[in-house]
Protein backbone atom coordinates (compact mmCIF):
# COMPACT_ATOMS: atom_id res chain seq x y z
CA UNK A 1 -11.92 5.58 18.08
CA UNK A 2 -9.84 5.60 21.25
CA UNK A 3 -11.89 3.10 22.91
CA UNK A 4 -12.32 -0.54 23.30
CA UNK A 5 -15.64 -1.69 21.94
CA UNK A 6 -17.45 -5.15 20.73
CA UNK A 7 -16.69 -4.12 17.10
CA UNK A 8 -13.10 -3.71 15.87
CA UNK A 9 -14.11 -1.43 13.25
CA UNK A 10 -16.32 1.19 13.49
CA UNK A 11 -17.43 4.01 10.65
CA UNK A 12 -15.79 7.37 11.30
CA UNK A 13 -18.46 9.48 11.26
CA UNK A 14 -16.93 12.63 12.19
CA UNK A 15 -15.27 15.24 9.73
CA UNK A 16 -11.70 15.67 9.48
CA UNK A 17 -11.09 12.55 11.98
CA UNK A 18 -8.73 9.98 10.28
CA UNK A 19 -9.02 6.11 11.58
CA UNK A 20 -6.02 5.07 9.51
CA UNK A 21 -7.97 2.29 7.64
CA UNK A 22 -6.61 1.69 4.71
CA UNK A 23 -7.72 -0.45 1.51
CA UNK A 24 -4.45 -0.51 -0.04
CA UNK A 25 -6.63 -1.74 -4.19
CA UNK A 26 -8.71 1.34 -3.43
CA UNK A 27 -5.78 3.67 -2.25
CA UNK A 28 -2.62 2.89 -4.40
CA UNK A 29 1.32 3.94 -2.93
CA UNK A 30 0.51 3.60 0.65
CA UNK A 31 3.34 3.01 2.61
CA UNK A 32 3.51 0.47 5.35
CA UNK A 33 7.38 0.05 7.00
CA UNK A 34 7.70 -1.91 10.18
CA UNK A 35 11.49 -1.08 10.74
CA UNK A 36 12.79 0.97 13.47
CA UNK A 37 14.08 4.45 13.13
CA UNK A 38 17.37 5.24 15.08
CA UNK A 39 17.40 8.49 15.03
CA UNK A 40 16.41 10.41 18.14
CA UNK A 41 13.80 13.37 16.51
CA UNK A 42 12.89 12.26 12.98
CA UNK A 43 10.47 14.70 11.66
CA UNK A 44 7.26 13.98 9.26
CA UNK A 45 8.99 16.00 5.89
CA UNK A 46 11.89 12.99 6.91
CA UNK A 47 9.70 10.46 5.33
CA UNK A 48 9.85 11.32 1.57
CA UNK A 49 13.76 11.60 1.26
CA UNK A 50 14.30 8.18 3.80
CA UNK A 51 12.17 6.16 0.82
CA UNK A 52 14.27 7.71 -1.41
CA UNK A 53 16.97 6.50 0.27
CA UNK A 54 16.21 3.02 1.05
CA UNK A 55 15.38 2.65 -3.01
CA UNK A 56 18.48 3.78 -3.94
CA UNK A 57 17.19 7.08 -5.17
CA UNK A 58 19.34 10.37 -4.77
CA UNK A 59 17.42 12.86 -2.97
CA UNK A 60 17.01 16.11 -4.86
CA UNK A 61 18.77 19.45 -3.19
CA UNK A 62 15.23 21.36 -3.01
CA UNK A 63 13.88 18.51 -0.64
CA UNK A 64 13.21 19.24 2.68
CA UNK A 65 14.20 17.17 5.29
CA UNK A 66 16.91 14.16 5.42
CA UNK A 67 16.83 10.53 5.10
CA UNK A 68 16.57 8.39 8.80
CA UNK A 69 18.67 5.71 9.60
CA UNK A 70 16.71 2.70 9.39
CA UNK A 71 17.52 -0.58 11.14
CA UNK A 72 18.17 -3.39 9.36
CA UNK A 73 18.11 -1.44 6.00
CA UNK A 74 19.67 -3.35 3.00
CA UNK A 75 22.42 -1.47 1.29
C-alpha cells in the first residue's frame, strides 16, 4: 500500500482502494501485456479497440477511442 513493509502482501482493508492483486482462476479475461506503447498520450478507452487490434478484430465505428501502436506486435 505505498510502502515497503516485512510482508509483500497485505489485505486491503479500505473501501474503494484497489491493490491490483489479481487471481487470474477466480477473475477470468484479465489482461496482462508487457509490450511497450509508442504512442505519446494513449488514453484508458484506447485499451479495448488496441486488443481488438492485435487479435485481428475490426474495431466497430461506435467504439471510442483508437488502437495504440504496440512494439513488437505480430502482424
Amino acid at each position: 500500500m505505498g510502502k515497503v513493509t516485512g510482508s509483500i502482501f497485505h489485505d486491503n482493508v479500505k473501501a474503494w482502494s484497489g491493490d491490483h492483486c489479481i487471481d487470474r482462476s477466480l477473475v477470468p479475461g484479465v489482461l496482462f501485456c508487457n509490450r511497450g506503447i509508442a504512442d505519446e498520450r494513449p488514453r484508458l478507452m484506447d485499451i479495448g479497440p488496441t486488443v481488438l487490434d492485435l487479435f485481428g478484430v475490426k474495431v466497430p465505428a461506435h467504439m471510442d477511442g483508437k488502437p495504440l501502436t504496440v512494439a513488437n506486435a505480430a502482424g
